[in-house]
N, C-alpha and C. Protein backbone atom coordinates (compact mmCIF):
# COMPACT_ATOMS: atom_id res chain seq x y z
N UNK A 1 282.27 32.21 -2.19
CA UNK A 1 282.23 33.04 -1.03
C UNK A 1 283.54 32.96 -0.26
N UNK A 2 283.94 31.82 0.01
CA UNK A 2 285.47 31.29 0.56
C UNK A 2 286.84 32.57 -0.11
N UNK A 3 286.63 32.49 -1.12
CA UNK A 3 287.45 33.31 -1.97
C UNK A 3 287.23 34.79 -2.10
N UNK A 4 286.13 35.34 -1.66
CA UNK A 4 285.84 36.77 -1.69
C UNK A 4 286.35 37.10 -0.65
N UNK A 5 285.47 36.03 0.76
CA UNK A 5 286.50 36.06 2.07
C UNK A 5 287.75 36.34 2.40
N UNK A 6 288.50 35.29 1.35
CA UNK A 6 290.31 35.78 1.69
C UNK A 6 290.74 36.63 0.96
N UNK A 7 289.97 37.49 0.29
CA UNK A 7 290.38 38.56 -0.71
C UNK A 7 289.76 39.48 -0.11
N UNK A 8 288.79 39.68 1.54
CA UNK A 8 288.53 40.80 2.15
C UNK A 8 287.76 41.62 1.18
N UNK A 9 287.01 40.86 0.84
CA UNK A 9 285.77 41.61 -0.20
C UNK A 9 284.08 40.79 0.84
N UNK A 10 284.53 41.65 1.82
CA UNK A 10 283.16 41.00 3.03
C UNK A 10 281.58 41.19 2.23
N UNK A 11 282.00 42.50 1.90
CA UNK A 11 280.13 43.20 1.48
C UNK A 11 279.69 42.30 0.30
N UNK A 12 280.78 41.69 -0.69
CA UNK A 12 280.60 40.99 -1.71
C UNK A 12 280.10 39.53 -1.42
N UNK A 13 280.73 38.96 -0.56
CA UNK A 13 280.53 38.02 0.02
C UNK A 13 279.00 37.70 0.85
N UNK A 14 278.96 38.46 1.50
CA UNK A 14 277.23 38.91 1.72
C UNK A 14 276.27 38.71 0.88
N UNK A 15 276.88 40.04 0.05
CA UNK A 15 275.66 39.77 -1.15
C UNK A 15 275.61 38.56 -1.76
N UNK A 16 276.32 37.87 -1.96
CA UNK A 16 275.95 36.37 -2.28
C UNK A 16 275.58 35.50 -1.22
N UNK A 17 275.96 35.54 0.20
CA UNK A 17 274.95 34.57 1.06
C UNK A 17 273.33 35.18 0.91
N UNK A 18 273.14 36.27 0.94
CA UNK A 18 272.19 36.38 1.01
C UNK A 18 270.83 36.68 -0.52
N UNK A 19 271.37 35.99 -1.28
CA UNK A 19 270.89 35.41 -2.26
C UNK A 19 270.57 33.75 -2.61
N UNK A 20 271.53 32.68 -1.38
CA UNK A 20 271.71 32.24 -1.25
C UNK A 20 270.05 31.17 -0.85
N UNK A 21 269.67 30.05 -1.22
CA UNK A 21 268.34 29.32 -1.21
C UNK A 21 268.45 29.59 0.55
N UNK A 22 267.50 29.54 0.95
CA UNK A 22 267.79 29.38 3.06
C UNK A 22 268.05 27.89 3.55
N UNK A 23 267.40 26.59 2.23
CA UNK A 23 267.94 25.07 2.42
C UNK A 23 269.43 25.13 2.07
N UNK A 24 270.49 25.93 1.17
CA UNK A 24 271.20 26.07 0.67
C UNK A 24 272.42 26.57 2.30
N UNK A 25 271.34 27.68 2.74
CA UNK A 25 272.17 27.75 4.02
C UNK A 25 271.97 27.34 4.92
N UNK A 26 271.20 26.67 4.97
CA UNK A 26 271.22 25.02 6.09
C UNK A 26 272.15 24.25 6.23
N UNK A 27 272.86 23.91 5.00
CA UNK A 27 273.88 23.01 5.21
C UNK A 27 275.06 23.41 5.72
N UNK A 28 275.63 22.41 6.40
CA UNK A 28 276.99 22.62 7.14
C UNK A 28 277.95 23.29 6.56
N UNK A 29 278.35 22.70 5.17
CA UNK A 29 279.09 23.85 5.42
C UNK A 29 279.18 25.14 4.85
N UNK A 30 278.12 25.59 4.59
CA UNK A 30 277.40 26.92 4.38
C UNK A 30 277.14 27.49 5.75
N UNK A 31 276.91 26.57 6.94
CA UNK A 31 277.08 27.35 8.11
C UNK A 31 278.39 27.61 8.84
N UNK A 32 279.08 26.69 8.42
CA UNK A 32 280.68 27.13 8.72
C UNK A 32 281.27 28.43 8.09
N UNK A 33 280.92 28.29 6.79
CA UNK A 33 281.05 30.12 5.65
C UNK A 33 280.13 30.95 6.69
N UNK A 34 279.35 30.80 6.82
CA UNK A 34 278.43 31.77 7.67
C UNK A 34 279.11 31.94 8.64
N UNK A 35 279.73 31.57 9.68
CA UNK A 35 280.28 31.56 11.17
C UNK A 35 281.60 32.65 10.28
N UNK A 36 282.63 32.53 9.16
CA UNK A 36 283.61 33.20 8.61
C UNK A 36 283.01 34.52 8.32
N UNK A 37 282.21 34.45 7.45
CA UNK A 37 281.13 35.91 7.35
C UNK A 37 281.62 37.07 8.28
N UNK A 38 280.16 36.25 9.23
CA UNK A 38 279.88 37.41 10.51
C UNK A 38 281.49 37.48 10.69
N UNK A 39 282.48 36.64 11.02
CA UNK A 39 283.75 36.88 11.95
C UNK A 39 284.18 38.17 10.79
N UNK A 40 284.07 38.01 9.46
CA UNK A 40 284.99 38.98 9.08
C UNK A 40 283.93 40.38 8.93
N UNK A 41 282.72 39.95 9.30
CA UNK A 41 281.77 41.44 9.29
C UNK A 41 282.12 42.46 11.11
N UNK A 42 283.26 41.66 11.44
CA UNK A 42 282.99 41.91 13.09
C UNK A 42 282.06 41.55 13.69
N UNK A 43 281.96 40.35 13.88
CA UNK A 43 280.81 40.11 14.42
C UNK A 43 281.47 38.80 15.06
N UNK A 44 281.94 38.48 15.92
CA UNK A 44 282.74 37.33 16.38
C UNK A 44 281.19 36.91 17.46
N UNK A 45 280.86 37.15 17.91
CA UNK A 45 279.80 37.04 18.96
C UNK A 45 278.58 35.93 18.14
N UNK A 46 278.05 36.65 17.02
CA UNK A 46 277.30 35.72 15.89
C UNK A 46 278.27 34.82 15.53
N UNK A 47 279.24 34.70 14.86
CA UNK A 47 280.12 33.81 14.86
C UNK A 47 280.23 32.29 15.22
N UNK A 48 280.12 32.82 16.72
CA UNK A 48 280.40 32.32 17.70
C UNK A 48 278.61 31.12 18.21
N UNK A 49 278.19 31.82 17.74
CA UNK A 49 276.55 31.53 17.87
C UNK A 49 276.13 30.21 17.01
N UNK A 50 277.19 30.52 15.69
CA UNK A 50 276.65 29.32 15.11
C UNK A 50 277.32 28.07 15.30
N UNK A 51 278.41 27.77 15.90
CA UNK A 51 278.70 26.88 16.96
C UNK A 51 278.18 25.93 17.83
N UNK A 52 277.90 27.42 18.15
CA UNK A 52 276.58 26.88 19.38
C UNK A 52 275.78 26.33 19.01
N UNK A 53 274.77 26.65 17.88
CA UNK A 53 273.81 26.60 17.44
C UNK A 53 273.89 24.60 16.96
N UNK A 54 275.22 24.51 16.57
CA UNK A 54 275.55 23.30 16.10
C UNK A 54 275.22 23.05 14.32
N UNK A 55 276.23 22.38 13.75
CA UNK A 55 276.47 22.84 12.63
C UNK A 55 277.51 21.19 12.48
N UNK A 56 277.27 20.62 11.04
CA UNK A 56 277.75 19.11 10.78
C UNK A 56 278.16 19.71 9.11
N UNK A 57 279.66 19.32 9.10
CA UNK A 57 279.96 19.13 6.89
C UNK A 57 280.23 17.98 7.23
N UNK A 58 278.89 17.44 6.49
CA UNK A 58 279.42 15.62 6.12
C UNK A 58 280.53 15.66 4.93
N UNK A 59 281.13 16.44 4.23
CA UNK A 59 281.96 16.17 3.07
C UNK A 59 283.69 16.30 3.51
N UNK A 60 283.39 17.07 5.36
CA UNK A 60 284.69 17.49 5.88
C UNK A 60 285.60 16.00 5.96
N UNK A 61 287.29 16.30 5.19
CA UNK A 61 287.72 15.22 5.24
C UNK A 61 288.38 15.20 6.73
N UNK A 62 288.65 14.16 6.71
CA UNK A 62 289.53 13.62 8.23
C UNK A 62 290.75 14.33 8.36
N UNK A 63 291.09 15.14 9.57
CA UNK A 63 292.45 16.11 9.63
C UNK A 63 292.43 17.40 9.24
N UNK A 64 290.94 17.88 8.46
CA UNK A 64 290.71 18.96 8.09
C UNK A 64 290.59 20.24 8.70
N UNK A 65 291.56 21.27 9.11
CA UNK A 65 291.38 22.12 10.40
C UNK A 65 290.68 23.35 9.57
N UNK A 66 290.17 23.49 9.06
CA UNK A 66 289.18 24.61 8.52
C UNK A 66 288.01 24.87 9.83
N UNK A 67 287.74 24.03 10.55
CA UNK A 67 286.50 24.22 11.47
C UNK A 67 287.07 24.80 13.06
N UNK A 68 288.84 24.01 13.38
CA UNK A 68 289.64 24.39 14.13
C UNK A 68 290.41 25.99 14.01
N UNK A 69 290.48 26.12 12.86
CA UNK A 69 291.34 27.54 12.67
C UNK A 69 290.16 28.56 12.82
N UNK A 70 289.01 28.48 12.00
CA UNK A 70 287.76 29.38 12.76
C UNK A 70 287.66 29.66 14.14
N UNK A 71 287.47 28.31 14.49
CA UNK A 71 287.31 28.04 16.32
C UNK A 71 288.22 29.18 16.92
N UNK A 72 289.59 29.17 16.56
CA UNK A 72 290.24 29.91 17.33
C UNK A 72 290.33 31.45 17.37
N UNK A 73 289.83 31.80 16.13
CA UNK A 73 289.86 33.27 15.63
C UNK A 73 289.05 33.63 16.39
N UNK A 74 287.52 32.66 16.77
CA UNK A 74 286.44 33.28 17.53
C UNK A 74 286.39 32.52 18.84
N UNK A 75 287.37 31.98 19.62
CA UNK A 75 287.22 31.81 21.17
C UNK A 75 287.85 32.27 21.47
N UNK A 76 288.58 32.33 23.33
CA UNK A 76 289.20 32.24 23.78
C UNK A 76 290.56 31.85 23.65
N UNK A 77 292.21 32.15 23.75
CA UNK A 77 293.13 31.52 24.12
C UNK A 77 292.86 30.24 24.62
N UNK A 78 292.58 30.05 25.76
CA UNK A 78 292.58 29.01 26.69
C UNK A 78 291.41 27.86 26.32
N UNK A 79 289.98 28.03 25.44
CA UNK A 79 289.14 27.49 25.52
C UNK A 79 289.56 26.71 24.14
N UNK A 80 288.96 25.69 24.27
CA UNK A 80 289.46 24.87 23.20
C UNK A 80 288.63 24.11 22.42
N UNK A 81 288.92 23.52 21.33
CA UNK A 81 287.52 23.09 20.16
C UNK A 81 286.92 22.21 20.86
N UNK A 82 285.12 22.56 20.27
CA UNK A 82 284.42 21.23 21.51
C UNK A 82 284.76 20.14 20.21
N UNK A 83 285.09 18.91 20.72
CA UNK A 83 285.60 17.62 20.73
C UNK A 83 284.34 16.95 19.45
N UNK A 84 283.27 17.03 19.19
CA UNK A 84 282.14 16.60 18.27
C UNK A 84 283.12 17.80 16.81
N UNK A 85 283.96 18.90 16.85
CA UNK A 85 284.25 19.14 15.76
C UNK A 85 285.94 19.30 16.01
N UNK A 86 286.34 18.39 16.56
CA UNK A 86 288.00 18.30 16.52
C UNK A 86 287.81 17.02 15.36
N UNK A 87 288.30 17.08 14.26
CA UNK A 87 288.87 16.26 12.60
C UNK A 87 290.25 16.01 12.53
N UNK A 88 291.41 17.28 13.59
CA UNK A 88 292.53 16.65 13.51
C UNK A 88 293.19 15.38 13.73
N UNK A 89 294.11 15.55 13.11
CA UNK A 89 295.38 14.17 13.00
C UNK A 89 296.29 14.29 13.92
N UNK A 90 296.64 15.50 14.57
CA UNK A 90 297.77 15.43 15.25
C UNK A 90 297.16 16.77 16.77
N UNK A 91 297.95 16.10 17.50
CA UNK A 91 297.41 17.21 18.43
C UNK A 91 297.53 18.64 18.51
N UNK A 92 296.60 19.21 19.13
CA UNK A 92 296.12 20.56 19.47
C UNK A 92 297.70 21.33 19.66
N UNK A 93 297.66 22.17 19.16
CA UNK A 93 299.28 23.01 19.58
C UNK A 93 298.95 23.93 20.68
C-alpha cells in the first residue's frame, strides 16, 4: 500500500485496505497507512482523526520520522508532533 501511495495510485491503494482483515487494520501501523490514505484521498480532516484517535507501531525504529513527516502534511505550521509520537534523534526543524 506504502508503494501504490508514492506512485499516486490512491483508488488502488484503497482497494487493498479495504480488503484488508479489520484486526489487520487495527494495528499501528496499518493505522498510520490509513492516516496516509485518507491524506492522499483529500481527506486531511480523517487523517487527522486517526491521531487523535491514537495509534502505537511497536516495530517503529528509534529516529524514525515516518509518523513526523505525516504529522506535518496534516497539521498546522505552528502546531507540533504530540510528544507520545516524537521517535526523533535530532531536533524538530
Amino acid at each position: 500500500m506504502e508503494a501504490l501511495l508514492a506512485a499516486r495510485r490512491t483508488s488502488e491503494a484503497r482497494s487493498v485496505w479495504e480488503r484488508l482483515y479489520p484486526a489487520i487494520r487495527a494495528r499501528g501501523r496499518f493505522r498510520l497507512i490509513e492516516a496516509g490514505l485518507l491524506l492522499a484521498e483529500g481527506r486531511p480532516d480523517a487523517a487527522r482523526a486517526v491521531f487523535e484517535e491514537g495509534f502505537e507501531v511497536a516495530d517503529l525504529r528509534e529516529g524514525a520520522e515516518a509518523i513526523g513527516d505525516l504529522w506535518s502534511r496534516i497539521s498546522s505550521p505552528d502546531e507540533p508532533l504530540p510528544a507520545h509520537y516524537d521517535f526523533r534523534m535530532r531536533p524538530p526543524t
